[in-house]
C-alpha atoms as a PDB file:
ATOM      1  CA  UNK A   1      66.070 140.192  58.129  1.00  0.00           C
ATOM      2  CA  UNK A   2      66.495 139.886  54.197  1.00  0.00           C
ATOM      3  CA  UNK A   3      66.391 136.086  53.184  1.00  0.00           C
ATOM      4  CA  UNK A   4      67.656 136.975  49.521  1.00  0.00           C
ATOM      5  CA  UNK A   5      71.829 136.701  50.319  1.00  0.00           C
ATOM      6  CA  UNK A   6      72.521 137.248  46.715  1.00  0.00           C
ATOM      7  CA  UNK A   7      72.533 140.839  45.966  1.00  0.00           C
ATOM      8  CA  UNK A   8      73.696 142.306  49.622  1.00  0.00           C
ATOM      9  CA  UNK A   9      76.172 145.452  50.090  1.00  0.00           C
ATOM     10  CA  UNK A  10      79.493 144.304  52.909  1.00  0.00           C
ATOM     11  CA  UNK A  11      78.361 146.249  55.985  1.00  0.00           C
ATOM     12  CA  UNK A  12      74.346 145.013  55.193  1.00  0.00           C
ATOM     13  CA  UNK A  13      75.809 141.110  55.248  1.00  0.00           C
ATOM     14  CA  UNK A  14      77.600 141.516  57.898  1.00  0.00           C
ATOM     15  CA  UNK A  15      75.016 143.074  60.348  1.00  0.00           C
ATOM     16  CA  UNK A  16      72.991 140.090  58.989  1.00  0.00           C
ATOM     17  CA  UNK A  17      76.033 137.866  60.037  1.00  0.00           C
ATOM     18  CA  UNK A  18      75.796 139.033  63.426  1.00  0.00           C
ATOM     19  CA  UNK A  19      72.424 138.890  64.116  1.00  0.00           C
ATOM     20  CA  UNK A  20      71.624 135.362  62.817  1.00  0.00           C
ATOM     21  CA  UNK A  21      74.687 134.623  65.215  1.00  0.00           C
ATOM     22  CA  UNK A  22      73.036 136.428  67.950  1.00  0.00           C
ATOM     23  CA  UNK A  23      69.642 134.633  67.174  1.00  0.00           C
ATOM     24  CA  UNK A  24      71.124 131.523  67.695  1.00  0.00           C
ATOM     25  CA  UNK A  25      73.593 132.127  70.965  1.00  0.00           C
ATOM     26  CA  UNK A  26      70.497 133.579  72.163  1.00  0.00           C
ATOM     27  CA  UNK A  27      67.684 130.449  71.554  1.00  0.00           C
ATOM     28  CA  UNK A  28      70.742 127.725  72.093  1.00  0.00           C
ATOM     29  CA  UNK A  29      70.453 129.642  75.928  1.00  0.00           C
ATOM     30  CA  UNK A  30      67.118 129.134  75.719  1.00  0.00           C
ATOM     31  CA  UNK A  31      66.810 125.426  74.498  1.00  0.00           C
ATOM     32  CA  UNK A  32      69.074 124.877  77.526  1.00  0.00           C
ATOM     33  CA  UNK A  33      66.482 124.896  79.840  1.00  0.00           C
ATOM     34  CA  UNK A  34      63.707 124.652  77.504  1.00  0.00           C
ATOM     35  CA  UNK A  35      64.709 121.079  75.210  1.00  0.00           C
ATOM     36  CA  UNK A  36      61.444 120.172  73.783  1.00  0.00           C
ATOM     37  CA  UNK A  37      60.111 123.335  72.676  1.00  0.00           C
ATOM     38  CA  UNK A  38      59.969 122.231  68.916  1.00  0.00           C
ATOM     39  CA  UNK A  39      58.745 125.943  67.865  1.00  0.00           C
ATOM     40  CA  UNK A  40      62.838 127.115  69.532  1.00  0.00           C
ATOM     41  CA  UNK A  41      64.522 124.360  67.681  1.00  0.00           C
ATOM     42  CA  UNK A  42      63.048 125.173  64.314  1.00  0.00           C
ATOM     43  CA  UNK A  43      63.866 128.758  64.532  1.00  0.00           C
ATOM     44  CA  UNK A  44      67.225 127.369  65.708  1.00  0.00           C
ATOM     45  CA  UNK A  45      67.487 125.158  62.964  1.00  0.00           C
ATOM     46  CA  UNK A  46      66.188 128.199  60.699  1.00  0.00           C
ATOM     47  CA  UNK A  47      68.748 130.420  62.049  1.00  0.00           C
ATOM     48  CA  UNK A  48      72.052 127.856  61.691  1.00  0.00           C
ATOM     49  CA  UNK A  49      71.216 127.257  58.451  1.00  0.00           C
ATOM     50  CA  UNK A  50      70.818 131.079  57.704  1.00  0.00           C
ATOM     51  CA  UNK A  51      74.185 132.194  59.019  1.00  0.00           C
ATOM     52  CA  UNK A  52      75.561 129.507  56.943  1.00  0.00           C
ATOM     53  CA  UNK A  53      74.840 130.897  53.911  1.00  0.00           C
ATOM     54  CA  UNK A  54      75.546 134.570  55.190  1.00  0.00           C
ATOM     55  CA  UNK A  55      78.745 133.590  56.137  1.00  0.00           C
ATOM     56  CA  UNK A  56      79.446 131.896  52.912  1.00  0.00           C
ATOM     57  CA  UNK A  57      78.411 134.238  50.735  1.00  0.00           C
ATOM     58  CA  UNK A  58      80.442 136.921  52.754  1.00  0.00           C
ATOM     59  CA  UNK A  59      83.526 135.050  52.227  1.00  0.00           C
ATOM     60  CA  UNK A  60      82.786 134.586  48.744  1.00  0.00           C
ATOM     61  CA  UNK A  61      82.367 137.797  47.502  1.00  0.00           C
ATOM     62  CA  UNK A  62      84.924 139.825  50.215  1.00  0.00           C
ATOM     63  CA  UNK A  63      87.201 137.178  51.659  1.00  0.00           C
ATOM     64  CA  UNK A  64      87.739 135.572  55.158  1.00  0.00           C
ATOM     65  CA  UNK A  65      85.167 136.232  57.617  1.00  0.00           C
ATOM     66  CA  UNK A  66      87.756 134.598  60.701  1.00  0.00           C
ATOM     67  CA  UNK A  67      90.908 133.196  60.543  1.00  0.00           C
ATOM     68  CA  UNK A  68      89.656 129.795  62.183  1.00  0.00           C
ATOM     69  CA  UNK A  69      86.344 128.789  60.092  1.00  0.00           C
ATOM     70  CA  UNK A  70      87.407 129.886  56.682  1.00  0.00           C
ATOM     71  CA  UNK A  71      87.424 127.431  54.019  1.00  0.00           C
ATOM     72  CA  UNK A  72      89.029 130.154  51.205  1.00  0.00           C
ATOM     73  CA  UNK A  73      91.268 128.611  49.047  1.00  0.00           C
ATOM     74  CA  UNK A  74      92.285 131.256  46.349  1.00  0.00           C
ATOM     75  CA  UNK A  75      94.623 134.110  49.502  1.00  0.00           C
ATOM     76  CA  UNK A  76      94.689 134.442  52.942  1.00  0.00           C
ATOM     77  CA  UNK A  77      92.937 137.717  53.176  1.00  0.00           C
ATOM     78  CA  UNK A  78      92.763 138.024  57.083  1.00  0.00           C
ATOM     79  CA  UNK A  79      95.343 140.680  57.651  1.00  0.00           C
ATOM     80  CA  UNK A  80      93.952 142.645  54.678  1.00  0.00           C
ATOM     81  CA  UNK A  81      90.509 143.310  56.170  1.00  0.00           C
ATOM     82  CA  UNK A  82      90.042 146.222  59.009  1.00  0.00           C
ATOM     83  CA  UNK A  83      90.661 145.404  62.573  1.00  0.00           C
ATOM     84  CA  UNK A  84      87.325 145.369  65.088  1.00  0.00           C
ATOM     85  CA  UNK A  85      88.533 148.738  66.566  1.00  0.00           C
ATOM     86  CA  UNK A  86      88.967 150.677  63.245  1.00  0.00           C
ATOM     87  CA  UNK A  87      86.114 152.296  62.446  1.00  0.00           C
ATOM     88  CA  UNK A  88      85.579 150.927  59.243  1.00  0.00           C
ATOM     89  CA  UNK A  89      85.086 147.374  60.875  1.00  0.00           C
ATOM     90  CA  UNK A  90      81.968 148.745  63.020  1.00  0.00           C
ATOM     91  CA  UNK A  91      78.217 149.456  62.457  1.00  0.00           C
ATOM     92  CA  UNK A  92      75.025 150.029  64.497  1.00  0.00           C
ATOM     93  CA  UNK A  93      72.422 147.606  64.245  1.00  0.00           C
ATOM     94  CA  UNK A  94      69.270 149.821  64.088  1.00  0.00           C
ATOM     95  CA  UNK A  95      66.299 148.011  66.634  1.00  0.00           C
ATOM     96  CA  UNK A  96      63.293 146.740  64.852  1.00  0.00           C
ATOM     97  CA  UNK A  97      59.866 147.559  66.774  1.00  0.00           C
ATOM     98  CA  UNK A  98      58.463 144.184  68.293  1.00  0.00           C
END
């Protein structure tokens, strides 16, 4: 995953979006049952503070990324943007050999 959000195309970002959301669904299940594993909470950490700036930077340069977190001021671009069943709103995230 690409740590330099500046210069990113909209479909890249947003496959970034939703793995760095996935990443930390995934270790929050994890630190459930696993609290004081300091290596999971500072990938955690890593990971919340990624998709923050993802997220920002998406809504930045192509408008709301949900109707419910946005904090864009300037139009309500919600409607405007394709709905999850158009194809345009979809992409396959390609998997990485471990």
């Amino acid at each position: 995953m690409r740590n330099d959000i500046d210069d990113i195309d909209k479909m890249e970002l947003l496959k970034q979006i939703t793995t760095s959301q996935f990443m930390k669904v995934d270790l929050a299940l994890y630190l459930n049952t696993h609290p004081s594993d300091k290596h999971a909470i500072k990938k955690y950490n890593y990971y919340v503070m990624l998709c923050k700036g993802l997220r920002e930077t998406y809504e930045i340069n192509y408008g709301m990324l949900t109707q419910h977190d946005s904090s864009n001021s300037s139009l309500w671009q919600w409607i405007s943007e394709p709905w999850p069943w158009e194809s345009d709103a979809n992409f396959k995230i390609e998997r990485e050999d471990i």
